[in-house]
Protein backbone atom coordinates (compact mmCIF):
# COMPACT_ATOMS: atom_id res chain seq x y z
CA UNK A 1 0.00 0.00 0.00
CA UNK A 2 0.96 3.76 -0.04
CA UNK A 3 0.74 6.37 2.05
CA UNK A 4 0.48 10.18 1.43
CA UNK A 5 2.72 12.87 3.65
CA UNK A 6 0.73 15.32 5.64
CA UNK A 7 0.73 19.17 5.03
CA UNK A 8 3.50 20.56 7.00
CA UNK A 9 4.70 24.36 8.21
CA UNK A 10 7.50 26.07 8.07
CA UNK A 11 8.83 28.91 9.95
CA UNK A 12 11.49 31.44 8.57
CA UNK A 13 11.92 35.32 10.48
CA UNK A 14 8.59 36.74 10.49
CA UNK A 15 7.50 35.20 7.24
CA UNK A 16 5.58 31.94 7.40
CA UNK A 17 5.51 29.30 4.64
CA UNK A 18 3.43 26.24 3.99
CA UNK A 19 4.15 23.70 1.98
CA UNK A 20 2.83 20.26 0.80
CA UNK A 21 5.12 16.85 0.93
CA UNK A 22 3.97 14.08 -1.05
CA UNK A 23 5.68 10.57 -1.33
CA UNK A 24 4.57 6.98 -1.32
CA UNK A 25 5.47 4.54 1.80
CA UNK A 26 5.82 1.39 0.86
CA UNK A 27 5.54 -0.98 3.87
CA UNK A 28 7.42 -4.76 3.55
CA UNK A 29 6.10 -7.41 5.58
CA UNK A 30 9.00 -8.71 7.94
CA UNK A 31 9.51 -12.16 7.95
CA UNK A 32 9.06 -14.70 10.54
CA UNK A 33 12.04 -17.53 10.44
CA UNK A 34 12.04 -20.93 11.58
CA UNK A 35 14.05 -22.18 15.19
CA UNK A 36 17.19 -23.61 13.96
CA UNK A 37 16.43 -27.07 15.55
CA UNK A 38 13.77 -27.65 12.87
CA UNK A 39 16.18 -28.51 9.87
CA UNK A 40 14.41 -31.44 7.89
CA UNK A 41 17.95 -33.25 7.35
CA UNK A 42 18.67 -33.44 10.74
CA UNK A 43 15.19 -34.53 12.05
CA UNK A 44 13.25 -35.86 9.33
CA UNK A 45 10.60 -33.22 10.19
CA UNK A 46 9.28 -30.55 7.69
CA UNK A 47 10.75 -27.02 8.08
CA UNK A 48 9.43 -23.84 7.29
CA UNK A 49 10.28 -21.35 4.94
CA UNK A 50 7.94 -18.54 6.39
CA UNK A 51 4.57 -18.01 8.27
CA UNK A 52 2.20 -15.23 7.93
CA UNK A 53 -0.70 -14.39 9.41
CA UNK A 54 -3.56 -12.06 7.83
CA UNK A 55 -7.11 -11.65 6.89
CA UNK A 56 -8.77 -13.09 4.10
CA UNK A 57 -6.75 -16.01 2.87
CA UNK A 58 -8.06 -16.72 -0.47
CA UNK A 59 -7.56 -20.97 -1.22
CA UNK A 60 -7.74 -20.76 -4.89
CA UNK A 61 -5.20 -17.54 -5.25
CA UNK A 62 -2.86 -18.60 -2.35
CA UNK A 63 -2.93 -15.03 -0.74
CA UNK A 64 -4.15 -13.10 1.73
CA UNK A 65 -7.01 -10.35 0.60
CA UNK A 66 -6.78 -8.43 3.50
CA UNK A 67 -4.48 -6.84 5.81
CA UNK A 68 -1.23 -8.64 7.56
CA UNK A 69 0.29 -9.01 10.88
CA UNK A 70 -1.54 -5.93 12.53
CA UNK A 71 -5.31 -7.21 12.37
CA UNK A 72 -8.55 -5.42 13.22
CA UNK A 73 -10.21 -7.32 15.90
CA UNK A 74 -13.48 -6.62 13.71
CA UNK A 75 -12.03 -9.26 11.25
CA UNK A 76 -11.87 -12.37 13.65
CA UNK A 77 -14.04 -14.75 11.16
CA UNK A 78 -11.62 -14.00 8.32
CA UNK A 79 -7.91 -14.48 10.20
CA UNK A 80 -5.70 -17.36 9.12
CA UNK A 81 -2.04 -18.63 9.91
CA UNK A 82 -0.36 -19.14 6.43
CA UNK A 83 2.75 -22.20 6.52
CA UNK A 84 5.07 -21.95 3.42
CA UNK A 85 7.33 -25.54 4.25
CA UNK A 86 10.63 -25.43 2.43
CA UNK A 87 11.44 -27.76 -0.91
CA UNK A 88 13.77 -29.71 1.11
CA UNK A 89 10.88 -30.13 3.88
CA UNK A 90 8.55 -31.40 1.35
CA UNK A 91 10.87 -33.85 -0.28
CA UNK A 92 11.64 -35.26 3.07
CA UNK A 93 7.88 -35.51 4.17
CA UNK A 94 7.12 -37.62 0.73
CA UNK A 95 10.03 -39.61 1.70
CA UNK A 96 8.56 -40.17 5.37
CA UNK A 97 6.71 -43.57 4.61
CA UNK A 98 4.76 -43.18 7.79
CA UNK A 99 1.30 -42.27 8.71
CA UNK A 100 0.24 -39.04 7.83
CA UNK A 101 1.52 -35.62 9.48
CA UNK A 102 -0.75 -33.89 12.07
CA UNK A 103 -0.01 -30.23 12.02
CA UNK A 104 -0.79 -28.99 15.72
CA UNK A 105 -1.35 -24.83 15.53
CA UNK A 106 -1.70 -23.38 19.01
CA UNK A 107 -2.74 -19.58 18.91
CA UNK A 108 -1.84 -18.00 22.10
CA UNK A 109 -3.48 -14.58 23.22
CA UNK A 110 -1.83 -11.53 24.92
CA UNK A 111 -3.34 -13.30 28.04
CA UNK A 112 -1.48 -16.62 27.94
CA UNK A 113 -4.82 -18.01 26.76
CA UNK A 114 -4.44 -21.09 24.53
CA UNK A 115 -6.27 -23.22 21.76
CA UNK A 116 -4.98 -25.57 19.33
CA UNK A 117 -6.13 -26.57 16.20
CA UNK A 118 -4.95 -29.85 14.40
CA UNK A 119 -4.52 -29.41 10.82
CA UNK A 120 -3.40 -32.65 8.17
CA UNK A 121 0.12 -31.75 5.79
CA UNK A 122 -0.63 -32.96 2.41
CA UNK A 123 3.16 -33.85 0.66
CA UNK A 124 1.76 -32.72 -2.43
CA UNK A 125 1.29 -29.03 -1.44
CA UNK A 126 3.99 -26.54 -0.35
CA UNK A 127 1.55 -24.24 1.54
CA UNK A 128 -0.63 -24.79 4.39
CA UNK A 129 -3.64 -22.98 6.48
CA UNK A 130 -5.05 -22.95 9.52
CA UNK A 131 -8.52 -20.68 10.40
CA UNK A 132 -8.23 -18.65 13.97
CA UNK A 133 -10.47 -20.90 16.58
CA UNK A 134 -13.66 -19.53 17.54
CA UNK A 135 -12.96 -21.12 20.96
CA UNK A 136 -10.80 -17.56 22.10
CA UNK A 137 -11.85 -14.36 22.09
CA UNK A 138 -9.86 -11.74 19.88
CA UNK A 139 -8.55 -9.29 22.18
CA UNK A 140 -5.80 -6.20 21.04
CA UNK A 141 -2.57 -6.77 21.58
CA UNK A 142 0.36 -9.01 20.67
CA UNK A 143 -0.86 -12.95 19.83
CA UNK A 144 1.67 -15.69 18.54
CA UNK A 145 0.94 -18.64 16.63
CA UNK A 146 3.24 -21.81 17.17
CA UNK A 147 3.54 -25.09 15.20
CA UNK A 148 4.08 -27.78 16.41
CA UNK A 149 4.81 -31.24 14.61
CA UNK A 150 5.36 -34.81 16.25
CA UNK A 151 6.08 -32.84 19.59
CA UNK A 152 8.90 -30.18 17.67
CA UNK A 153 8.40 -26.83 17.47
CA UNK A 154 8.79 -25.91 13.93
CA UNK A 155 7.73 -21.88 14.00
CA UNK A 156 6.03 -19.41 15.73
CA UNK A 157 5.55 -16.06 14.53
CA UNK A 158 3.87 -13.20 16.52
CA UNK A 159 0.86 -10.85 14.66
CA UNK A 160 -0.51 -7.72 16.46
CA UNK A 161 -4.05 -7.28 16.65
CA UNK A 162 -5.61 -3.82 17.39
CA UNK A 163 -9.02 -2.09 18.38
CA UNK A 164 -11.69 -1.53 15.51
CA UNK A 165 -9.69 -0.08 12.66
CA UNK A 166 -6.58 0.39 13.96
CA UNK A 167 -5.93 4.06 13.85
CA UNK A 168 -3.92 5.68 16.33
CA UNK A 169 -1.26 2.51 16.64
CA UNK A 170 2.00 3.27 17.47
CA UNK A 171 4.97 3.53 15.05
CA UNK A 172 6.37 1.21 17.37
CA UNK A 173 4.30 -1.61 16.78
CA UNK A 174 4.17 -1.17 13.05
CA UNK A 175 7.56 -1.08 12.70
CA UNK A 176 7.64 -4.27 14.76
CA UNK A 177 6.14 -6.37 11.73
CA UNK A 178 7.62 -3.73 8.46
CA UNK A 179 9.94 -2.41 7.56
CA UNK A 180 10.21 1.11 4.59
CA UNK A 181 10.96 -0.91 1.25
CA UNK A 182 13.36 0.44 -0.79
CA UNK A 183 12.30 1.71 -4.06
């Protein structure tokens, strides 16, 4: 998205000057990286390339349709954790002869409140999804989301959820999840 600068004022002697900035921010979604211990060579367990977490995940496109990381709590039907696993990870889960992978997703709120979801990996596909549970409420403040697979933590990524439409949110937090892309 873009941005546009505000009006700003200028001061010079007794003579006063206004002028007009105009510019386009564009935000870049940090990324959320795996623990080391979850290398798929060493343990046989998928890895992950990244997580995200948004609003709107669209099945059919493979991306989100709505904001990411910093969520309005007004969107709590429509929030998903998004799994990219790695090439190696997938190559070494079709290789796993074994009964099929159970994905546990626990969502933990700014509260230390917990739910987990199960979710099935499917070798074929390099991207997997998991719907917020309706079990917790959606509260403001900072939630993570943590995978877990055959009792490993393989990620965890922290998303930000604010009040109504989140305006007034501190540069602090935003910057916390983007960074100013270069152009």
């Amino acid at each position: 998205g873009q941005a546009h600068a505000a009006a700003c004022q200028a001061q010079t002697g007794s003579a006063t000057r206004n002028c007009k900035i105009f510019g386009r921010v564009i935000p870049e979604e940090l990324a959320a990286a795996p623990p080391e211990e979850s290398d798929p060579a060493s343990s046989g367990l998928p890895s992950i390339a990244a997580m995200r977490v948004g609003v709107g995940w669209s099945r059919d496109a493979l991306r989100f349709t709505g904001p990411v990381s910093v969520l309005p709590t007004w969107k709590r039907n429509d929030i998903y954790v998004v799994i990219y696993w790695t090439q190696a990870a997938a190559r070494a889960f079709e290789e796993d002869a074994g009964p099929q992978k159970i994905l546990e997703v626990k969502w933990r709120s700014p509260t230390g409140q917990v739910s987990s979801e199960s979710a099935q990996l499917s070798p074929q596909m390099l991207v997997s999804w998991s719907a917020f549970p309706q079990s917790l409420a959606l509260q403001s403040g900072e939630w993570f989301v943590d995978l877990v697979l055959g009792g490993v933590l393989q990620g965890s990524r922290k998303f930000y959820v604010c009040a109504k439409d989140c305006r007034g949110i501190s540069q602090h937090v935003i910057m916390q999840y983007f960074r100013l892309a270069d152009s």
